[in-house]
Protein backbone atom coordinates (compact mmCIF):
# COMPACT_ATOMS: atom_id res chain seq x y z
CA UNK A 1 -105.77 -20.59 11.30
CA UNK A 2 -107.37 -17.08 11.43
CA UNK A 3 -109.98 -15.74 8.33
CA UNK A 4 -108.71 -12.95 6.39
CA UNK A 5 -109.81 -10.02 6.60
CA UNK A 6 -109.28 -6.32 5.36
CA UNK A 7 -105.58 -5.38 7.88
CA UNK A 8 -104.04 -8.28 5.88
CA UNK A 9 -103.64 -7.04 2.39
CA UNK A 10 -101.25 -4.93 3.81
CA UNK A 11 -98.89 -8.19 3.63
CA UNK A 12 -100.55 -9.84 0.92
CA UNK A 13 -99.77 -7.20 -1.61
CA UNK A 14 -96.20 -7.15 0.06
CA UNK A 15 -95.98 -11.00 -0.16
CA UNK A 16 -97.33 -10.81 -4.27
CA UNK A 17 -94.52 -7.87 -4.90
CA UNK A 18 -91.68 -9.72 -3.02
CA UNK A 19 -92.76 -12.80 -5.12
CA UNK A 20 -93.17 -11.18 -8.48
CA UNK A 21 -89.30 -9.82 -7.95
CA UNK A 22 -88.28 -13.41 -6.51
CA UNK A 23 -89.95 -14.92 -10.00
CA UNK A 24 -88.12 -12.73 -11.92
CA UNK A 25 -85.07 -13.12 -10.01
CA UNK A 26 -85.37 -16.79 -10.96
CA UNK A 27 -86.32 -16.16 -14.20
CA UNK A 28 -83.21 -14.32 -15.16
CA UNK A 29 -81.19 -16.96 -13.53
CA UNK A 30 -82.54 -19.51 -15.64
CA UNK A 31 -82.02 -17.22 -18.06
CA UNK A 32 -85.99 -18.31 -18.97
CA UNK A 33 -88.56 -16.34 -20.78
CA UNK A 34 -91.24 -15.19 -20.91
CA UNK A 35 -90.58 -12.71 -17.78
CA UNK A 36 -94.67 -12.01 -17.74
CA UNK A 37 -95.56 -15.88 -16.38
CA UNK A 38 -92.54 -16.10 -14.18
CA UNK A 39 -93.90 -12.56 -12.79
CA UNK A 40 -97.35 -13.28 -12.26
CA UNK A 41 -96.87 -17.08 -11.04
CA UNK A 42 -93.87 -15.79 -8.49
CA UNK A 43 -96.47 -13.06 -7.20
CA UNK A 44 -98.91 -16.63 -6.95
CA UNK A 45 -96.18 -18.20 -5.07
CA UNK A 46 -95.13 -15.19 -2.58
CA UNK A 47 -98.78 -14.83 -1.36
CA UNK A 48 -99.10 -19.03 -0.94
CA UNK A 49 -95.74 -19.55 0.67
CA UNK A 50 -96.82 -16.23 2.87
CA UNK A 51 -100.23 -18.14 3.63
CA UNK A 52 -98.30 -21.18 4.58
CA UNK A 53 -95.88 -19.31 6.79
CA UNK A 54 -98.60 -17.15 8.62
CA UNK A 55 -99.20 -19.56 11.36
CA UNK A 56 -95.50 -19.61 12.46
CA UNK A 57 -95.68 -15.58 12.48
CA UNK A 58 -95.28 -15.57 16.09
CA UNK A 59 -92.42 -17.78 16.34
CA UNK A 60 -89.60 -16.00 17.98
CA UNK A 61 -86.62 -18.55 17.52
CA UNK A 62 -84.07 -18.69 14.77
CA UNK A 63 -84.68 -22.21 14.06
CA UNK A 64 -88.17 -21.25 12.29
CA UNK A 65 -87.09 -18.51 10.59
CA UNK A 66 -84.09 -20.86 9.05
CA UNK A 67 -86.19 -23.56 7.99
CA UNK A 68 -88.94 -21.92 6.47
CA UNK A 69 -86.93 -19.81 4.47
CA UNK A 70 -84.56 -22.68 3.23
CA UNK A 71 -88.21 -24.34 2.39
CA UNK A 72 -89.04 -20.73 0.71
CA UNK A 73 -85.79 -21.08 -1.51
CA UNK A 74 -86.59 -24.61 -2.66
CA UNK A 75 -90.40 -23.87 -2.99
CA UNK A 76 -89.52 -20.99 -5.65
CA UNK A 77 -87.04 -22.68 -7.26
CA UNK A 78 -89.60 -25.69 -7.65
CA UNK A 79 -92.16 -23.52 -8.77
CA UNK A 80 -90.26 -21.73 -10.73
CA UNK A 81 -89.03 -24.84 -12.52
CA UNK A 82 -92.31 -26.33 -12.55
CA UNK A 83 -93.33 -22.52 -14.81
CA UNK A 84 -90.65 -23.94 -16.80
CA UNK A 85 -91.93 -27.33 -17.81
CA UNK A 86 -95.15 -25.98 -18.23
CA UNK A 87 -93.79 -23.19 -20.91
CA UNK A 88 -92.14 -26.16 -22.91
CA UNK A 89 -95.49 -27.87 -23.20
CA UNK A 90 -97.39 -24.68 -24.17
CA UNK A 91 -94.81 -23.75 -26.58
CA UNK A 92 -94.88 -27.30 -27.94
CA UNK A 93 -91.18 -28.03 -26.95
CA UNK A 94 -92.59 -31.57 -25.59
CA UNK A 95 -95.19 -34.24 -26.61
CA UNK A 96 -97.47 -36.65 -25.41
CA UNK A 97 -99.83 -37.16 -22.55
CA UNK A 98 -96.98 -38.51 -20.39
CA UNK A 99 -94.82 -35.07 -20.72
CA UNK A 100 -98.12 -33.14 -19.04
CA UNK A 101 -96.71 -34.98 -15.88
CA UNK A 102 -93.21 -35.46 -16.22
CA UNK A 103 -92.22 -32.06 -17.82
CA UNK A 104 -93.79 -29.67 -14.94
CA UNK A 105 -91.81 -32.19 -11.99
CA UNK A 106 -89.00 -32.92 -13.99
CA UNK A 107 -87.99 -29.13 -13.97
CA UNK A 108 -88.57 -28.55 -10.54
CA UNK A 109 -86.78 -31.68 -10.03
CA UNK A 110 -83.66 -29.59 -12.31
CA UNK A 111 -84.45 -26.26 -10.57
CA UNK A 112 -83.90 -27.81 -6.83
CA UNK A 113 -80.77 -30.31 -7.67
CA UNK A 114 -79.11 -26.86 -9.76
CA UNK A 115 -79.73 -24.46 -6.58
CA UNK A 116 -77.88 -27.00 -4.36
CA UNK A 117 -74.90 -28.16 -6.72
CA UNK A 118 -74.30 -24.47 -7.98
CA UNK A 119 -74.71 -23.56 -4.63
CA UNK A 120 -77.01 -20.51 -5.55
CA UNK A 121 -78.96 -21.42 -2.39
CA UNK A 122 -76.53 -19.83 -0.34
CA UNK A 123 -76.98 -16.72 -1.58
CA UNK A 124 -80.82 -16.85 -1.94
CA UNK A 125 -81.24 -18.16 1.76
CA UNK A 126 -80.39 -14.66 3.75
CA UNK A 127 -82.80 -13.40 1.15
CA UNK A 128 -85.58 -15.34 1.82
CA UNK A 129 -84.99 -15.57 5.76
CA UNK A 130 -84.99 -11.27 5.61
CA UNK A 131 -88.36 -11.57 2.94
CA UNK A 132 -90.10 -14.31 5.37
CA UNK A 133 -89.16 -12.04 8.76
CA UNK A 134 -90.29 -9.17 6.92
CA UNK A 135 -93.49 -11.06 5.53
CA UNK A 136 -93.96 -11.79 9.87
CA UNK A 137 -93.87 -8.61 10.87
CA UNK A 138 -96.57 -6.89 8.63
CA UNK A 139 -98.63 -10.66 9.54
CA UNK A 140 -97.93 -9.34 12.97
CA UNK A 141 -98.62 -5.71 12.67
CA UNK A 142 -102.10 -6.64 10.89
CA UNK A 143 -102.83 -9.13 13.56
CA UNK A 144 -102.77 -6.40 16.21
């Protein structure tokens, strides 16, 4: 893997904006509060998952892009579970040493299982496979 350097916050910034909208996207269909963390930690999560999808920037097959954005989908709706458990125990919904654990993974746990029974997923997945081919080609463009 390459060093950053100053073409690629060009896609970075992309990557935070697309994952501030997918946070509150999630967000308001959780119909969870407050909008500011799921904002911030789904602009955290665009740039990581955009991080972890830079070395496969080159890839020119379909079977890529439709894996890694069916990961994408999962990831933010883990994460944005996981934002979820952690508001309960900062708002004091949940007690005890054991809930700093199980609250956090328990939601993401939710989050996944509810994108795949309600079948959400489908709808999210052509969104994420257009934001990860679009993430690519600025990783691309920057890469020269």
């Amino acid at each position: 893997m390459t060093a950053l350097n100053g073409r690629d916050v060009g896609w970075l910034v992309a990557a935070a904006t697309s994952g501030g909208a997918w946070g509150l996207l999630l967000a308001w269909l959780e119909s969870a509060g407050p909008l500011l963390l799921f904002l911030v930690g789904g602009a955290v999560g665009g740039v990581v998952m955009s991080l972890l999808i830079r070395p496969y920037r080159h890839a020119d097959d379909r079977t890529s892009l439709v894996l890694l954005s069916l990961l994408a989908v999962y990831a933010a709706g883990a994460f944005s579970g996981a934002l979820t458990g952690l508001r309960d125990l900062m708002t004091g919904g949940l007690d005890g040493a054991a809930a700093l654990i199980v609250a956090p993974i328990g939601e993401a746990f939710v989050a996944c299982w509810a994108l795949t029974l309600s079948g959400v997923f489908l709808v999210l997945w052509p969104l994420a496979a257009a934001n990860v081919a679009g993430v690519w080609r600025l990783q691309r463009r920057a890469a020269g």
